[in-house]
Protein backbone atom coordinates (compact mmCIF):
# COMPACT_ATOMS: atom_id res chain seq x y z
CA UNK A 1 -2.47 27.99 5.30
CA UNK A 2 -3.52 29.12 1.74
CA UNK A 3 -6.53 28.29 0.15
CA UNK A 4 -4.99 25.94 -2.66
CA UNK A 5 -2.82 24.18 0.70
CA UNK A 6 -5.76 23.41 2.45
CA UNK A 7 -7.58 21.95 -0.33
CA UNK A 8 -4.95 19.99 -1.39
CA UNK A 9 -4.93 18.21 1.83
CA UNK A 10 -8.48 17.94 1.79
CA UNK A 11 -7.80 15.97 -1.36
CA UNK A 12 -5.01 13.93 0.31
CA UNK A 13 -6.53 13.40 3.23
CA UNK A 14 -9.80 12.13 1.42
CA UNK A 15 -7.43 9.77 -0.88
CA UNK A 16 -5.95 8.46 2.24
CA UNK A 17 -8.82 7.66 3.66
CA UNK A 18 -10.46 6.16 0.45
CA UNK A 19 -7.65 3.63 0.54
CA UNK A 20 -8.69 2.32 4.11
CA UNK A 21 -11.88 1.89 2.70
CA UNK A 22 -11.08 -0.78 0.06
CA UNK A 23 -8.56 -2.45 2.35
CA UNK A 24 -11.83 -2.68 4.47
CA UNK A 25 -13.64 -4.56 1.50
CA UNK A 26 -10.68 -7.04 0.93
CA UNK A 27 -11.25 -8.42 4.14
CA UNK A 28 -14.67 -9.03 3.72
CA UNK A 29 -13.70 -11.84 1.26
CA UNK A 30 -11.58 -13.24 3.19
CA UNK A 31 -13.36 -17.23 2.81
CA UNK A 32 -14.99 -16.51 0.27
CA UNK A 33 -12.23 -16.93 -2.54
CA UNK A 34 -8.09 -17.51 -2.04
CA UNK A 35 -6.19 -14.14 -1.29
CA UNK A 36 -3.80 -14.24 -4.48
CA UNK A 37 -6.86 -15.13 -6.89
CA UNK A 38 -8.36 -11.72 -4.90
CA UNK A 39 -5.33 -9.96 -5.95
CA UNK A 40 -5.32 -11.13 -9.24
CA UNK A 41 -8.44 -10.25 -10.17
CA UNK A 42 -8.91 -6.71 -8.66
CA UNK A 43 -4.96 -5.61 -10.77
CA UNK A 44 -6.93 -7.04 -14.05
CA UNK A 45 -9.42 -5.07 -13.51
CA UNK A 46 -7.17 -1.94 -12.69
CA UNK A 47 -4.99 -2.73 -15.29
CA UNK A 48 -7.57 -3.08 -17.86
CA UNK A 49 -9.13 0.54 -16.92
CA UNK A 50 -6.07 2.21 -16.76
CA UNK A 51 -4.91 1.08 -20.05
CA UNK A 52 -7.94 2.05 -21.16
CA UNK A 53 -7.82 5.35 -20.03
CA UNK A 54 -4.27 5.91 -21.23
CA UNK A 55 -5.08 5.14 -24.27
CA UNK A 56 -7.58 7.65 -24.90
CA UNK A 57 -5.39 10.16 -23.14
CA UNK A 58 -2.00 9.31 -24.48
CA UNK A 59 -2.09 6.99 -27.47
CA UNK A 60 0.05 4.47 -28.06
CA UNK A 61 3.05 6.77 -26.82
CA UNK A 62 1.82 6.39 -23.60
CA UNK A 63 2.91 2.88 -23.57
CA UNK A 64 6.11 3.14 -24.04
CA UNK A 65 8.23 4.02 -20.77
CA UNK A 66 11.82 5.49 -20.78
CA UNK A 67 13.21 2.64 -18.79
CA UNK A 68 11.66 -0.75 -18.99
CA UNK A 69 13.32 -2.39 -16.39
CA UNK A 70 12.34 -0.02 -13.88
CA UNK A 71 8.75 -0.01 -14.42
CA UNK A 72 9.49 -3.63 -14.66
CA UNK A 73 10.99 -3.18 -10.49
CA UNK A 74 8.27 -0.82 -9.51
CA UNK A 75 5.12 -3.71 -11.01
CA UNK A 76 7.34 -6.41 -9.35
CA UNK A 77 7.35 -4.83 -5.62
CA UNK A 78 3.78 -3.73 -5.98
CA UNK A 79 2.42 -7.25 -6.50
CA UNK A 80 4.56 -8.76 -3.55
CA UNK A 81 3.71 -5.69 -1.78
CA UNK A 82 0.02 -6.20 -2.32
CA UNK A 83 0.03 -10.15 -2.24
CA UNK A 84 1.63 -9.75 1.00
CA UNK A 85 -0.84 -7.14 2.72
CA UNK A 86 -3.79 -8.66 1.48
CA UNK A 87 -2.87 -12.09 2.80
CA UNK A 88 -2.26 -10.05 6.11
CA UNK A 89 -5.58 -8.66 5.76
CA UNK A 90 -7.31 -11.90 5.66
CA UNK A 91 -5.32 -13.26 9.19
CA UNK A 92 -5.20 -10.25 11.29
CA UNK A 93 -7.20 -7.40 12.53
CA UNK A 94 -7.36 -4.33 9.62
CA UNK A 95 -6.06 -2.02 12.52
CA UNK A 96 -2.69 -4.23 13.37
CA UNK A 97 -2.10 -4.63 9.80
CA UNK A 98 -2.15 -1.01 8.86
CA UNK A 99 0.11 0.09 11.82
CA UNK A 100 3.00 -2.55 10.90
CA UNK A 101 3.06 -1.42 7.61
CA UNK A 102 3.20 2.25 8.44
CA UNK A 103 7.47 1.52 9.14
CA UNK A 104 7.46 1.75 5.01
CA UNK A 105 8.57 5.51 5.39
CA UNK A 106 11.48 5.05 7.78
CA UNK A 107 12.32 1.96 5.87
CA UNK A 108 12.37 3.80 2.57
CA UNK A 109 14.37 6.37 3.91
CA UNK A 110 17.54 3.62 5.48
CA UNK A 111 17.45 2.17 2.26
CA UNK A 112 17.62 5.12 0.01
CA UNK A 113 21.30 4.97 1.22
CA UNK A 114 22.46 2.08 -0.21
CA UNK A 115 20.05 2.07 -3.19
CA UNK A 116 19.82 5.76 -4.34
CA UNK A 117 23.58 7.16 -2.72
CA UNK A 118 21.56 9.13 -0.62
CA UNK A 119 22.64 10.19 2.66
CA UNK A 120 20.78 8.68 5.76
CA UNK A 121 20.84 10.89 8.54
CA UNK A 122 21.37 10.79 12.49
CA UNK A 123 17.43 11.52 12.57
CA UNK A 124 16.47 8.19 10.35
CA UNK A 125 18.41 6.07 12.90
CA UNK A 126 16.81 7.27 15.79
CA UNK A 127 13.23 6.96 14.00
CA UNK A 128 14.11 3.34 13.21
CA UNK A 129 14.91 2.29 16.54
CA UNK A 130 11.42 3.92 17.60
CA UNK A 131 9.64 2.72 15.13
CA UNK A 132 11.21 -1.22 15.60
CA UNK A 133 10.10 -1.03 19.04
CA UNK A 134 6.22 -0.41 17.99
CA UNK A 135 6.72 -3.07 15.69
CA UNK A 136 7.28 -5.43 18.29
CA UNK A 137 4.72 -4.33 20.63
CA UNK A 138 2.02 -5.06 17.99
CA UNK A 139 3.98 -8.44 16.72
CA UNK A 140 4.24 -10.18 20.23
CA UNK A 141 0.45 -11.27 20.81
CA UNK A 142 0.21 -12.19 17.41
CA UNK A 143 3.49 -14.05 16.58
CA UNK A 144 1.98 -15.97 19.57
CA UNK A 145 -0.80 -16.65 17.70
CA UNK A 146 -0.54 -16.96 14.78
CA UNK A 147 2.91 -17.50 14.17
CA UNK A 148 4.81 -16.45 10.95
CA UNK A 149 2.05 -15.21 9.09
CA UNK A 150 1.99 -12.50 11.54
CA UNK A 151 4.95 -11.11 9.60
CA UNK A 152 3.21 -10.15 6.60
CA UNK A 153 2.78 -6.75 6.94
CA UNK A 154 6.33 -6.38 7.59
CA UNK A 155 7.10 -8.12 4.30
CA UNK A 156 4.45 -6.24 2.88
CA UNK A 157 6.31 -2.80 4.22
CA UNK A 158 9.51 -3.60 2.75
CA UNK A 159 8.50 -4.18 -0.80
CA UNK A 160 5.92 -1.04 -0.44
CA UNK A 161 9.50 0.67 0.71
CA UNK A 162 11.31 -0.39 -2.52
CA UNK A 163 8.51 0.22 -4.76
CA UNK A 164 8.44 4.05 -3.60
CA UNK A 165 12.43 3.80 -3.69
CA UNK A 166 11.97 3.00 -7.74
CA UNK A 167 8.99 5.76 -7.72
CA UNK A 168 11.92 8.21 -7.13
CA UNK A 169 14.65 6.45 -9.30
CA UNK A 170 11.81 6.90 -12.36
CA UNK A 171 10.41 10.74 -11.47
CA UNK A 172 10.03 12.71 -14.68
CA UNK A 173 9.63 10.02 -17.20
CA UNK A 174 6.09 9.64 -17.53
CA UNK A 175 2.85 11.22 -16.61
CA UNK A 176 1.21 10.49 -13.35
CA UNK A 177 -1.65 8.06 -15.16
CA UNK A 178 1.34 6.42 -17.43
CA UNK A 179 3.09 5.26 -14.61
CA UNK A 180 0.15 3.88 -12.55
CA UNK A 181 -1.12 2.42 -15.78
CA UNK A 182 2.66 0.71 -16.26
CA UNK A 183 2.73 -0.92 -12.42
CA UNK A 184 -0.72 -2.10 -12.97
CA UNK A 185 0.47 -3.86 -16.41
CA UNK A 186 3.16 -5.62 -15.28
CA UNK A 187 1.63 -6.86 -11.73
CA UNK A 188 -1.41 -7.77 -12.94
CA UNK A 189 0.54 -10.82 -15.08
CA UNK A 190 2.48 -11.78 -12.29
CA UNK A 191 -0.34 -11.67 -10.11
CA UNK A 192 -2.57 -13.91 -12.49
CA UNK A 193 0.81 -16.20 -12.49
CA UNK A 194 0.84 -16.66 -8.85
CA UNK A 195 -3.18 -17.27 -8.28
CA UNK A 196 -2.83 -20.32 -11.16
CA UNK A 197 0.51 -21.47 -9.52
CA UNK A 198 -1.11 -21.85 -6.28
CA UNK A 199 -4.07 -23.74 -7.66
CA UNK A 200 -2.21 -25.88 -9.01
CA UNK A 201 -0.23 -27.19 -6.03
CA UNK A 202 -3.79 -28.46 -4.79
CA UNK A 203 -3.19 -26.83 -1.27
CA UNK A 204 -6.31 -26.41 0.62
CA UNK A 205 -7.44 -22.87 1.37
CA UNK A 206 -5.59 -22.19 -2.37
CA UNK A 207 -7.72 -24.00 -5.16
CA UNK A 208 -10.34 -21.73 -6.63
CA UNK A 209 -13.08 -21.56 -9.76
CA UNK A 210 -15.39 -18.67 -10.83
CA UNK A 211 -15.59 -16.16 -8.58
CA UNK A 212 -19.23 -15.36 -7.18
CA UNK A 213 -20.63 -12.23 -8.63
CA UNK A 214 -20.24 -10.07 -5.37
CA UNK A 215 -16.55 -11.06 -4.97
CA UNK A 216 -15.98 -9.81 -8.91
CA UNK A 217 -17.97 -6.64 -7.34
CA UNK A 218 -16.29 -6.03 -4.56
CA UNK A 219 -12.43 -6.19 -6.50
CA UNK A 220 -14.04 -4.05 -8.88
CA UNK A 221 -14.83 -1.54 -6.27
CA UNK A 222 -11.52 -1.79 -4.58
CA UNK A 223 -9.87 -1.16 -8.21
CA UNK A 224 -12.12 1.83 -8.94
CA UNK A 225 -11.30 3.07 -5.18
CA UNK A 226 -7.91 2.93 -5.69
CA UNK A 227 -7.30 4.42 -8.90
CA UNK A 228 -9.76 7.45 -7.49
CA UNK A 229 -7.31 7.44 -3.93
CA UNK A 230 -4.07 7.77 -5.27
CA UNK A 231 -5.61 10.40 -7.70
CA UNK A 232 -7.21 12.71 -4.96
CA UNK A 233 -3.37 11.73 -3.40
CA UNK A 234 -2.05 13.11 -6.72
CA UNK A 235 -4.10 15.94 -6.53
CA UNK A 236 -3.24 16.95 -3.42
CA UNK A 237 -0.23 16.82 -3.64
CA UNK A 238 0.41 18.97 -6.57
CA UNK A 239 -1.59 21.44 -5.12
CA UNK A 240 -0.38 21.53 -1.31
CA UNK A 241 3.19 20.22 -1.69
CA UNK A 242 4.63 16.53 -0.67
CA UNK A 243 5.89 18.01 2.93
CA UNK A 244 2.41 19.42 3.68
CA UNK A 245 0.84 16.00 2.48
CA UNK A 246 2.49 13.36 4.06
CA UNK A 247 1.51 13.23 7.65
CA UNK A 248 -2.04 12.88 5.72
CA UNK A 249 -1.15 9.89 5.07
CA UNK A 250 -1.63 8.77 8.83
CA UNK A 251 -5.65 8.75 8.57
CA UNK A 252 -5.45 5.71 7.32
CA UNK A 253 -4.81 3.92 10.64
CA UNK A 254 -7.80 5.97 12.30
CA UNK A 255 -10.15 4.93 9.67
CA UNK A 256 -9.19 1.00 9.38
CA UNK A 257 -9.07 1.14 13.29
CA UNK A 258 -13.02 2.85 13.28
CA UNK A 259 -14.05 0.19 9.94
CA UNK A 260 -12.05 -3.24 11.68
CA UNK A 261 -14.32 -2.06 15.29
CA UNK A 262 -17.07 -1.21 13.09
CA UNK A 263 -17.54 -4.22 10.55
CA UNK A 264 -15.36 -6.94 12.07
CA UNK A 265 -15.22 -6.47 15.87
CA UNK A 266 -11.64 -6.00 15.81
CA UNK A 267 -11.18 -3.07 19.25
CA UNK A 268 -7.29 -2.75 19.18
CA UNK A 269 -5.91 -3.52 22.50
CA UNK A 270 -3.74 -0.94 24.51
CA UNK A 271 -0.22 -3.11 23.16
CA UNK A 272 -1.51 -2.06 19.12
CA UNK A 273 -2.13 1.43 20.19
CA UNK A 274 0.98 1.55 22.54
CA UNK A 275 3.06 -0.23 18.97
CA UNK A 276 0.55 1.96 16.35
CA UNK A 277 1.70 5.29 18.27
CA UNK A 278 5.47 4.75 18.57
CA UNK A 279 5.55 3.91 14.36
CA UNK A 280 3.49 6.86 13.81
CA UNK A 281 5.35 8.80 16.45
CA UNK A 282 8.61 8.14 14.42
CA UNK A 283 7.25 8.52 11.32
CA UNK A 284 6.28 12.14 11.85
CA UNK A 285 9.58 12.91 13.45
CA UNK A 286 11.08 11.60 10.41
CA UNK A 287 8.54 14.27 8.16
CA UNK A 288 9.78 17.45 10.69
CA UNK A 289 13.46 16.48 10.54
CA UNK A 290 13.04 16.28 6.47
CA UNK A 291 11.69 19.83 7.03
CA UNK A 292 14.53 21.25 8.67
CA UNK A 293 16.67 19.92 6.50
């Protein structure tokens, strides 16, 4: 592998990583304030930066995207994506959560079909059907006990699929900072939207006032995190190549297994493993058959 390959997955890999981290850090609050005001308040603060930041770097031009509407899609199925995954977070172990949502490549392939006119083939089938059945391993025990919330990853994998479906649909139109600054914008309002909506239906577990200090912290180190993640991910993959990069993406699910043992206790039994394995398993055959062709 050439020198500017291997650092780019260096980069990658550390971006990857970076991102368990702060997933890591949502939990801890989960208690301490409602999961959508969470949300809210850590895509202000990213949105506010990266604004920020465009600004200097772009000017006002920066602001104004090709295609509304799509940026519009892409801010849209990030904050369901997110709201979805963080309320996960808060209910199940990091490790469970992480695998479940690891199906977003094989679901972003199927529905590239119908959505993009590409062609799904043979291979994406077969990786479904693999990756469905790790999907239900991990499900089982918890649909048992926790019922539908248990779900949430899965919801939170299908939007995550559709947002990287409009990622595609918008390549070449911006620069890589414009359009992370333009999801950030629009979920960031819909976010806020949602956190006041649910404190106003009174429901327990919902209602919320000032955050505590550490809890503005801790979003604001999850924002930072983030926006530093999917830049080392940017990096690396300019410099190493999407194919070479993407299996990277897989150290996520080793680090939020070692940080949910580490800080909450969580040990994934041999059925999340068994489930986390099979998803992986089909993900990467997915990545190889690209490869070939």
């Amino acid at each position: 592998m050439q020198q500017n390959e291997r650092t780019g997955l260096l980069f990658a890999i550390a971006g990857f990583a970076t991102l368990s981290v702060g997933d890591a850090v949502i939990k801890t609050m989960a208690g301490a304030w409602p999961v959508v005001a969470v949300a809210a308040l850590r895509f202000s603060i990213g949105a506010v930066a990266l604004s920020a930041i465009l600004v200097v770097k772009e000017g006002g031009a920066g602001f104004r995207p090709s295609n509304p509407w799509l940026q519009l899609a892409r801010g849209t199925c990030l904050a369901l994506s997110t709201l979805a995954f963080f309320s996960a977070i808060y209910v199940m172990p990091l490790a469970e959560t992480m695998a479940i949502t690891f199906l977003s490549p094989v679901l972003t392939a199927i529905l590239s079909g119908p959505l993009l006119g590409e062609r799904v083939r043979p291979a994406v089938w077969l990786a479904s059907l693999f990756a469905l059945v790790g999907v239900v391993l991990i499900l089982r025990p918890n649909l048992a006990e926790l019922g539908w919330p248990a779900l949430l990853p899965l919801v939170a994998a299908v939007f995550f699929s559709l947002m990287m479906i409009a990622h595609r649909a918008c390549a070449g139109q911006g620069s890589a900072l414009a359009m992370q600054a333009y999801m950030a914008i629009v979920a960031a309002p819909l976010l806020v939207v949602a956190a006041l909506g649910a404190k106003v239906t009174g429901i327990g577990g919902l209602d919320f006032g000032w955050p505590a200090w550490d809890v503005v912290l801790r979003c604001a180190f999850v924002a930072f995190t983030a926006t530093c993640a999917h830049w080392m991910v940017f990096l690396g993959t300019s410099r190493a190549g999407a194919s070479q990069v993407a299996p990277a993406s897989y150290v996520q699910m080793l680090v939020a297994t070692v940080l949910g043992w580490w800080w909450f206790g969580d040990a994934p039994d041999l059925l999340t493993l068994a489930g986390a394995s099979v998803i992986i398993g089909a993900g990467l055959f997915l990545w190889r058959a690209s490869l070939r062709g």
